[in-house]
C-alpha atoms as a PDB file:
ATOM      1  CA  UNK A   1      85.956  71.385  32.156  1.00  0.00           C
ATOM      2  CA  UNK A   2      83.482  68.935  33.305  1.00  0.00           C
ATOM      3  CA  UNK A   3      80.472  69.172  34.859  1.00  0.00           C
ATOM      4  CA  UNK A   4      81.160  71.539  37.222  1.00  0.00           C
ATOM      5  CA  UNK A   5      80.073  75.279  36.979  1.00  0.00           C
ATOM      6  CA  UNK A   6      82.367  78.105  39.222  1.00  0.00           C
ATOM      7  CA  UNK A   7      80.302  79.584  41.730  1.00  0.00           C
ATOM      8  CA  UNK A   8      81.787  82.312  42.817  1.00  0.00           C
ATOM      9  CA  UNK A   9      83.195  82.649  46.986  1.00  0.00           C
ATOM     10  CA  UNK A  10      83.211  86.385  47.137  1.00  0.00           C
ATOM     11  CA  UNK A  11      80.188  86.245  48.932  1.00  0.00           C
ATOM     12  CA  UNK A  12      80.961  83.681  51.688  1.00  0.00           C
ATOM     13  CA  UNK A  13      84.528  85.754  51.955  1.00  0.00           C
ATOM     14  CA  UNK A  14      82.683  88.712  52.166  1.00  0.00           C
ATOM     15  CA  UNK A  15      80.512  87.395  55.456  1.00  0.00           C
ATOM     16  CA  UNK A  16      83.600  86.149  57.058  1.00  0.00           C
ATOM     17  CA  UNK A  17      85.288  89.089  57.204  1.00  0.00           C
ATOM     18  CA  UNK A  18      82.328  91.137  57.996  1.00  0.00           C
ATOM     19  CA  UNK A  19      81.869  88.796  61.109  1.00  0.00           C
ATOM     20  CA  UNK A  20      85.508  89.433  61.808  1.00  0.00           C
ATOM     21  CA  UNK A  21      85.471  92.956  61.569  1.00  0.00           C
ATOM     22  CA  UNK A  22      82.039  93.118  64.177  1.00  0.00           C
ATOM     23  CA  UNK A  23      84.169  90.728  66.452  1.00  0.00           C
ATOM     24  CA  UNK A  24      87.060  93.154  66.238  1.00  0.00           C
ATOM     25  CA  UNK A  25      85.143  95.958  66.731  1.00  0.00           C
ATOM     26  CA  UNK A  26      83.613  94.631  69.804  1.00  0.00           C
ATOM     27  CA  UNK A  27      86.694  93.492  70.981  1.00  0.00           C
ATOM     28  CA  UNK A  28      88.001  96.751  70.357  1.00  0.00           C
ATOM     29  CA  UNK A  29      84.745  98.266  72.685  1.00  0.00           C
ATOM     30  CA  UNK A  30      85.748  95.832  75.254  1.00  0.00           C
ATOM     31  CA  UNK A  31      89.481  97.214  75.287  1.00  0.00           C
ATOM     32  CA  UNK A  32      88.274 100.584  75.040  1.00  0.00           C
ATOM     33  CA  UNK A  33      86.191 100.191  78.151  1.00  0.00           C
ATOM     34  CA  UNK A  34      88.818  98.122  80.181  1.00  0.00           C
ATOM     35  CA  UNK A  35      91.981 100.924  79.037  1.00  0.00           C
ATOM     36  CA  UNK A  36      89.332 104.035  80.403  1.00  0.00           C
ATOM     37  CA  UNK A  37      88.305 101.578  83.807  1.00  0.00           C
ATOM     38  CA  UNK A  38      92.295 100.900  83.936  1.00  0.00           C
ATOM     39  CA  UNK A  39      93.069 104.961  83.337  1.00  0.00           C
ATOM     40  CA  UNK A  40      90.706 105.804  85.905  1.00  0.00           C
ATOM     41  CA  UNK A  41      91.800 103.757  88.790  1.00  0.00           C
ATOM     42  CA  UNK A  42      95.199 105.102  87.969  1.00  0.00           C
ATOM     43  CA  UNK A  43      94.151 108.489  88.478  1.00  0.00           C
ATOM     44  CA  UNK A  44      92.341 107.268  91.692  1.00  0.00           C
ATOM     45  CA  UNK A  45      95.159 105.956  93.010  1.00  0.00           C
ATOM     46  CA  UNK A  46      97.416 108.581  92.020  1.00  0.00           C
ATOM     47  CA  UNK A  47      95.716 111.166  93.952  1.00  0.00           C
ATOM     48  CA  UNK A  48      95.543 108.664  96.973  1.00  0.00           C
ATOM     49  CA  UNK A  49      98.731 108.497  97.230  1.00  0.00           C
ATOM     50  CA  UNK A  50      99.498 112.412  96.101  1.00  0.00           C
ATOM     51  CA  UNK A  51      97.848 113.254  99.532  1.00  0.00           C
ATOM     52  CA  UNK A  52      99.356 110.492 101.047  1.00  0.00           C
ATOM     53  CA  UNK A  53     102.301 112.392 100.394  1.00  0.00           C
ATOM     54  CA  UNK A  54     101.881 115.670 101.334  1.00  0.00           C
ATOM     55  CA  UNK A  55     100.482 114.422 104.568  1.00  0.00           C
ATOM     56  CA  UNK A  56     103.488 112.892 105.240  1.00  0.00           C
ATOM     57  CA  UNK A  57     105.199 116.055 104.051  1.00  0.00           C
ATOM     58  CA  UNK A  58     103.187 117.961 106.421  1.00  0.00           C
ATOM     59  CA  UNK A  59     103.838 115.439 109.502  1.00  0.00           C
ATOM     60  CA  UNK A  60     107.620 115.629 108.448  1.00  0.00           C
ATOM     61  CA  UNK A  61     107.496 119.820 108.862  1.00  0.00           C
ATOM     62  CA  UNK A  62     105.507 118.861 112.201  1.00  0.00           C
ATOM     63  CA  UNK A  63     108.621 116.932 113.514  1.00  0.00           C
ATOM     64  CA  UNK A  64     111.058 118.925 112.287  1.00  0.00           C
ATOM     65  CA  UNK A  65     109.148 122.120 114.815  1.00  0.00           C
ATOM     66  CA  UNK A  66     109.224 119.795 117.275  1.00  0.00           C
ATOM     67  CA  UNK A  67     112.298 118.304 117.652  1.00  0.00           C
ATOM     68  CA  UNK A  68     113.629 122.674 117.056  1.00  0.00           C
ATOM     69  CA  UNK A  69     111.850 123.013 119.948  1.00  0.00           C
ATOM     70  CA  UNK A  70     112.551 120.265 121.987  1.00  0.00           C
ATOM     71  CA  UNK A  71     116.622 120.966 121.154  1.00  0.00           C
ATOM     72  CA  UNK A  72     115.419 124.586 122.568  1.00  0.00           C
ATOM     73  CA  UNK A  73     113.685 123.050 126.004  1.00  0.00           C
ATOM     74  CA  UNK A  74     116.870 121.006 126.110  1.00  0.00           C
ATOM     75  CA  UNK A  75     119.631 124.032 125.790  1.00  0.00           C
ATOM     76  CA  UNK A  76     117.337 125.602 128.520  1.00  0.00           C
ATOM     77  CA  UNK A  77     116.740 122.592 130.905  1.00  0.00           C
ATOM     78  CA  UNK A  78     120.673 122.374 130.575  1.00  0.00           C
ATOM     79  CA  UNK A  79     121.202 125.839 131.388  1.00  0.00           C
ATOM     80  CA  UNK A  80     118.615 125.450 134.484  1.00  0.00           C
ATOM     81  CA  UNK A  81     120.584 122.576 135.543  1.00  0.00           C
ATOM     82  CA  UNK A  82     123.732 124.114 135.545  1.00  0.00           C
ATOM     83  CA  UNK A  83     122.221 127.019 137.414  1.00  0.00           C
ATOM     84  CA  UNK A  84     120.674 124.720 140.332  1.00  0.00           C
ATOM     85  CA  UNK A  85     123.832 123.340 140.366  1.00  0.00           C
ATOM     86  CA  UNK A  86     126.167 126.013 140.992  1.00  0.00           C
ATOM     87  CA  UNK A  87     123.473 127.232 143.549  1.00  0.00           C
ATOM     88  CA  UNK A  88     123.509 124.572 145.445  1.00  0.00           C
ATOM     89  CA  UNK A  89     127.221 124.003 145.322  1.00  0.00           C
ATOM     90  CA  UNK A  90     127.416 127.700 146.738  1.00  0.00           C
ATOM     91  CA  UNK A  91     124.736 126.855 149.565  1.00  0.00           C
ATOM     92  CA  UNK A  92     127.118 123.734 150.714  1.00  0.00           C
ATOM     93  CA  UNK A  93     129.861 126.151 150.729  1.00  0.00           C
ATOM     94  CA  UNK A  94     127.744 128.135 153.018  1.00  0.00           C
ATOM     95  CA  UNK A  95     126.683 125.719 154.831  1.00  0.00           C
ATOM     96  CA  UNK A  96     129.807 123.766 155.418  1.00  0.00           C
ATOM     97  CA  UNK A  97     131.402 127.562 156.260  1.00  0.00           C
ATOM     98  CA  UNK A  98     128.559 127.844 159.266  1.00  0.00           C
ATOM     99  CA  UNK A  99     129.407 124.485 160.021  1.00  0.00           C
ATOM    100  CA  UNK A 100     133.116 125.169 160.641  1.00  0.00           C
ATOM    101  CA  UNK A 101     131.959 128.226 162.355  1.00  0.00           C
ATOM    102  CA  UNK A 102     129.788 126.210 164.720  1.00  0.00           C
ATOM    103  CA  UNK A 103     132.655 123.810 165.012  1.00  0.00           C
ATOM    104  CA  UNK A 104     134.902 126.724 166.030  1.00  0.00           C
ATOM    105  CA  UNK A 105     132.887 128.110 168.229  1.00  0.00           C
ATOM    106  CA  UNK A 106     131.917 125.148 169.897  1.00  0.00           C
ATOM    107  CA  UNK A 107     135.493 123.963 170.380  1.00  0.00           C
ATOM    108  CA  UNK A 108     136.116 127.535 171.931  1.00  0.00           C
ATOM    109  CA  UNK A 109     133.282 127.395 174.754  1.00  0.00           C
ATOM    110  CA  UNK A 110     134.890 124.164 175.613  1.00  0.00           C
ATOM    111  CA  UNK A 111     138.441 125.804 176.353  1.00  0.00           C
ATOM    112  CA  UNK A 112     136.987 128.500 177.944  1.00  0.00           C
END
């Protein structure tokens, strides 16, 4: 085997795969650190918008009540309205009745 002598590459294949497993395990840090930063906005913005929902959950019950009672102010304005109305169709009865009374009357004096 000529000159050469083996020298043995366990050692330089040792030190490269020590160096890769330090890269991976900082790389693995790295991801670590970026998954937790990642989970935690989630959870920020999950409860963000969690009480952006029940506010609009809340302003929802708030227009249901009001448009209840605004059908309720309605059914009574209605009611008042129909009320005003039959009064005052009853005072232009009236009134046309003392008209035609006057009318008469007047229309009598003259014959007389």
């Amino acid at each position: 085997m000529g000159g050469r002598s083996y020298q043995p590459q366990s050692g330089r294949i040792f030190g490269i795969l020590k160096q890769m497993k330090e890269d991976f395990d900082t790389d693995l840090g790295e991801e670590q650190k970026a998954e937790q930063k990642a989970v935690d906005e989630f959870k920020a913005l999950k409860a963000t918008k969690l009480a952006e929902i029940d506010t609009a959950k809340k302003a929802i019950i708030q227009y249901d009540h009001d448009i209840a009672h605004l059908g309720e102010q309605n059914v009574e304005a209605v009611k008042e309205l129909g009320e005003k109305r039959a009064n005052t169709a009853i005072s232009v009865c009236r009134l046309q009745a003392v008209l035609q009374r006057h009318v008469l009357r007047r229309s009598m004096l003259q014959w007389m």
